[in-house]
C-alpha atoms as a PDB file:
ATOM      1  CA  UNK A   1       6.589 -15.870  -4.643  1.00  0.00           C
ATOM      2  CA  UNK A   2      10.111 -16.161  -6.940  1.00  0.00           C
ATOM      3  CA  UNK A   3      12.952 -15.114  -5.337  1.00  0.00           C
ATOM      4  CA  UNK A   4      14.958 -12.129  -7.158  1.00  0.00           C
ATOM      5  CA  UNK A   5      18.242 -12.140  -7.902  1.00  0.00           C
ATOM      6  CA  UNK A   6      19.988  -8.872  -7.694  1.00  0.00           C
ATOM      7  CA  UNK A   7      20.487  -8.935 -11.359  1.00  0.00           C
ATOM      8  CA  UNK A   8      16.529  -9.560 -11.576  1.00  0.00           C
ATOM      9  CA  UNK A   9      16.127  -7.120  -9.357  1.00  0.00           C
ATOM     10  CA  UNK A  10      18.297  -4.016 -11.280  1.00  0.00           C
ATOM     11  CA  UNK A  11      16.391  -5.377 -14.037  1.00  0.00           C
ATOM     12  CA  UNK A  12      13.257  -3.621 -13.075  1.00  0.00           C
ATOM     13  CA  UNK A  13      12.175  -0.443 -13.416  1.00  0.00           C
ATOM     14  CA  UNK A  14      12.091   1.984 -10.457  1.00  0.00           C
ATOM     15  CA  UNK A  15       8.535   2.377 -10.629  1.00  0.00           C
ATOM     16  CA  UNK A  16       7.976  -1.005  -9.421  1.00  0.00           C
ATOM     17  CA  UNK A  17       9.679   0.047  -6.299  1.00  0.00           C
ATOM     18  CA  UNK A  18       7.930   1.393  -2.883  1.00  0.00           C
ATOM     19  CA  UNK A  19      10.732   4.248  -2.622  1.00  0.00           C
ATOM     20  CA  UNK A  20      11.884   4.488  -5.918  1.00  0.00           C
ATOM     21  CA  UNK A  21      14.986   7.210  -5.172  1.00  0.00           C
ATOM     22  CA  UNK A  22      16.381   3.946  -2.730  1.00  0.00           C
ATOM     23  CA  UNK A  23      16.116   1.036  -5.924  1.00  0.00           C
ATOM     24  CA  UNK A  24      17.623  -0.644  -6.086  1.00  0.00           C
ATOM     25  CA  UNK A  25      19.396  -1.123  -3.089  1.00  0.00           C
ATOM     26  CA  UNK A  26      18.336  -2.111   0.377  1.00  0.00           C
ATOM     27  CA  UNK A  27      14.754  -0.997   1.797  1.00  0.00           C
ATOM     28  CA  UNK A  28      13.263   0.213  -1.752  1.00  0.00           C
ATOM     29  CA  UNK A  29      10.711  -2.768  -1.581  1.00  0.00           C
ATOM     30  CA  UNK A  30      10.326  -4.251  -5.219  1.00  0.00           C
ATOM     31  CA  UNK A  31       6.931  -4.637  -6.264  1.00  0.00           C
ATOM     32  CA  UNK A  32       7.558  -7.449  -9.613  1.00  0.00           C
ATOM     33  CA  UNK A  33       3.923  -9.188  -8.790  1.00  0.00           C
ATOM     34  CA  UNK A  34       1.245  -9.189  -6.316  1.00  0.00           C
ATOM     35  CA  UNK A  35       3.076 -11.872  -4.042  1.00  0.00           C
ATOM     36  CA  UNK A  36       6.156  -9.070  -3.260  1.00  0.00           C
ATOM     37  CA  UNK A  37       3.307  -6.459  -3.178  1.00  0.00           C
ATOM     38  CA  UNK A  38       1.661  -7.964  -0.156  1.00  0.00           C
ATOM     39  CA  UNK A  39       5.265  -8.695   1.430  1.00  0.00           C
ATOM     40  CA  UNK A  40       6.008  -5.469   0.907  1.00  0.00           C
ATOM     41  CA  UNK A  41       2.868  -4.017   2.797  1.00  0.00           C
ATOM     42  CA  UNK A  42       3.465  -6.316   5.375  1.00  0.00           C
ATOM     43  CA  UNK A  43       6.966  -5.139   5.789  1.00  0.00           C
ATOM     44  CA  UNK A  44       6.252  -1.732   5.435  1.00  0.00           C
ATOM     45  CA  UNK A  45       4.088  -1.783   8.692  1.00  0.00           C
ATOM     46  CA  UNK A  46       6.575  -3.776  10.598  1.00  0.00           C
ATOM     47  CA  UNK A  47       9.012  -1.165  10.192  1.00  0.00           C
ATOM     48  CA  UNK A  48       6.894   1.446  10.971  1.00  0.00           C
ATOM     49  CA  UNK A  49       5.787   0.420  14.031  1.00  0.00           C
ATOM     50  CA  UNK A  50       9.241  -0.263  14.972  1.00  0.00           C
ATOM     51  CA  UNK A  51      10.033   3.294  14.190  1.00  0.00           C
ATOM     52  CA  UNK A  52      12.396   2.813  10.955  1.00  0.00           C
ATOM     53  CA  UNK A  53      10.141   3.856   8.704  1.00  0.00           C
ATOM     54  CA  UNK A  54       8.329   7.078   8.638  1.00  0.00           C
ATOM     55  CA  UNK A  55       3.795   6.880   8.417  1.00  0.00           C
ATOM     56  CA  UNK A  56       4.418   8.597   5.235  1.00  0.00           C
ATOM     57  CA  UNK A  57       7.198   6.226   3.295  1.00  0.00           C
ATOM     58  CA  UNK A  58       4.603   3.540   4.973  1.00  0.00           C
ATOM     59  CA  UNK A  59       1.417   4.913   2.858  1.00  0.00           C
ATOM     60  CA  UNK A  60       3.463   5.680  -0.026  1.00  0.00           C
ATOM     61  CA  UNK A  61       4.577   1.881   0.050  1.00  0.00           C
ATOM     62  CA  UNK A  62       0.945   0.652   1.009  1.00  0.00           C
ATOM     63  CA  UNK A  63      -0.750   2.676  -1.636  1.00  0.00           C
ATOM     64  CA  UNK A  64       1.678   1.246  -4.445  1.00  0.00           C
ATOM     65  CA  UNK A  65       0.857  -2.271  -3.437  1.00  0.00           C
ATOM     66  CA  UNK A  66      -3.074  -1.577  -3.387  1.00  0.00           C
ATOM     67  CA  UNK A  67      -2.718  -0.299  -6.871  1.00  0.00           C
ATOM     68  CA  UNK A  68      -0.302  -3.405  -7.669  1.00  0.00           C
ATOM     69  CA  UNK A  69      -2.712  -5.494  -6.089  1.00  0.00           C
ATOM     70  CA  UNK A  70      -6.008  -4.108  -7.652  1.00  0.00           C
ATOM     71  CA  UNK A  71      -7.215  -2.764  -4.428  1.00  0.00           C
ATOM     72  CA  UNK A  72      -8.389   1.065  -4.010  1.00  0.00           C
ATOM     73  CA  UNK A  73      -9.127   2.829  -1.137  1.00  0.00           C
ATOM     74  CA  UNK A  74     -11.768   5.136  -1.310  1.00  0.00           C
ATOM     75  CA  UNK A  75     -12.889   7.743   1.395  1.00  0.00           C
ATOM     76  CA  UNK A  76     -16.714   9.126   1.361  1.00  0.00           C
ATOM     77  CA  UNK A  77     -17.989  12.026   3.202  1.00  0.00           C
ATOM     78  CA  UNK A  78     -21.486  13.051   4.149  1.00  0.00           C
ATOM     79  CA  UNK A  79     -22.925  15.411   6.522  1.00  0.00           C
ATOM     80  CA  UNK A  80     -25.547  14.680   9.344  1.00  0.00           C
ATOM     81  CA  UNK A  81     -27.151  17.014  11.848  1.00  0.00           C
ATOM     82  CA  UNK A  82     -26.258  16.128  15.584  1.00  0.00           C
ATOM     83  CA  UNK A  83     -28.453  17.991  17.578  1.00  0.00           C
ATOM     84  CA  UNK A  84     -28.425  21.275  15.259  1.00  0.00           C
ATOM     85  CA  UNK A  85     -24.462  21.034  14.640  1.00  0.00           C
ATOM     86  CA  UNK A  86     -23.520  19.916  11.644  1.00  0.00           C
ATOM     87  CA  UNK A  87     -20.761  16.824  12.156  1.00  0.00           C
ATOM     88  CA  UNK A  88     -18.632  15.614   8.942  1.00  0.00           C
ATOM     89  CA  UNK A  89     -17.868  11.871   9.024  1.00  0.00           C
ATOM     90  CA  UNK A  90     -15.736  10.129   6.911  1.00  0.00           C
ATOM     91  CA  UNK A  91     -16.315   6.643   6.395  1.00  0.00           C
ATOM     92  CA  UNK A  92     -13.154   4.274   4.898  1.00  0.00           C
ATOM     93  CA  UNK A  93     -14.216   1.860   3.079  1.00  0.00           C
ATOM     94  CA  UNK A  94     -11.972  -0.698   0.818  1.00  0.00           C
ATOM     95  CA  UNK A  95     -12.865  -2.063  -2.209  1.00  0.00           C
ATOM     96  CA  UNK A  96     -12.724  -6.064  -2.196  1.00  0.00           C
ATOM     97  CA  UNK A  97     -13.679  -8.588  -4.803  1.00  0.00           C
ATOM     98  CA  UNK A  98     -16.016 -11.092  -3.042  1.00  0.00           C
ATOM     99  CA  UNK A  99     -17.509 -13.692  -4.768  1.00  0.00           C
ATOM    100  CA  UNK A 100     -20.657 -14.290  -3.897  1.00  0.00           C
ATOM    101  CA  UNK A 101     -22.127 -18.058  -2.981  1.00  0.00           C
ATOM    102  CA  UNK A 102     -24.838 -18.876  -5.267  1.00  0.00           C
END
C-alpha cells in the first residue's frame, strides 16, 4: 500500500472517501485502491467497537470498501413452515472469488 501525501490525498475526489462530508481531513478514510479499502474496513471496526464510531458510519465505510474491493453482500430470504407457523430466515451470504483446484 503507497503512502499518501496530504497533497495526494486533497487530490482525490470525495467519493473515494468512507465519510465524504469529513475529506479530507482526519477520520474520512480514503479509499485510492483496494490496499486502503481493506485498511479502512479494518479501521472502521476498530473504532466502532471502541465506541468512536457509530454501527452506521461503520457500514457506510464497510459497504464502500466491498464495492471498492469487488465484494457484494447479498441477503436472501425464504420462507419455511415450523410446525404450522410460518418463520422468515434470512441467510447472509458474501460473494467471494475462489478459484477452484483443478
Amino acid at each position: 500500500m503507497a503512502r499518501l501525501t496530504a497533497k495526494q490525498r486533497k487530490a482525490e475526489p470525495k467519493s473515494d472517501f468512507g465519510i465524504p462530508s469529513k475529506a479530507p481531513g482526519h477520520g474520512s478514510y480514503p479509499m485510492p485502491d483496494k490496499a486502503h479499502a481493506r485498511v479502512a474496513k479494518s479501521y472502521a471496526s476498530k473504532e466502532e467497537h471502541e465506541g468512536k464510531l457509530s454501527k452506521a458510519a461503520e457500514e457506510k465505510i464497510d459497504s464502500k470498501a466491498d464495492k471498492k474491493l469487488g465484494e457484494h453482500t447479498h441477503v436472501k430470504e425464504h420462507k419455511r413452515t415450523v410446525s404450522k407457523k410460518v418463520v422468515t430466515v434470512k441467510a447472509h451470504r458474501r460473494k467471494r472469488h475462489v478459484k477452484h483446484k483443478k
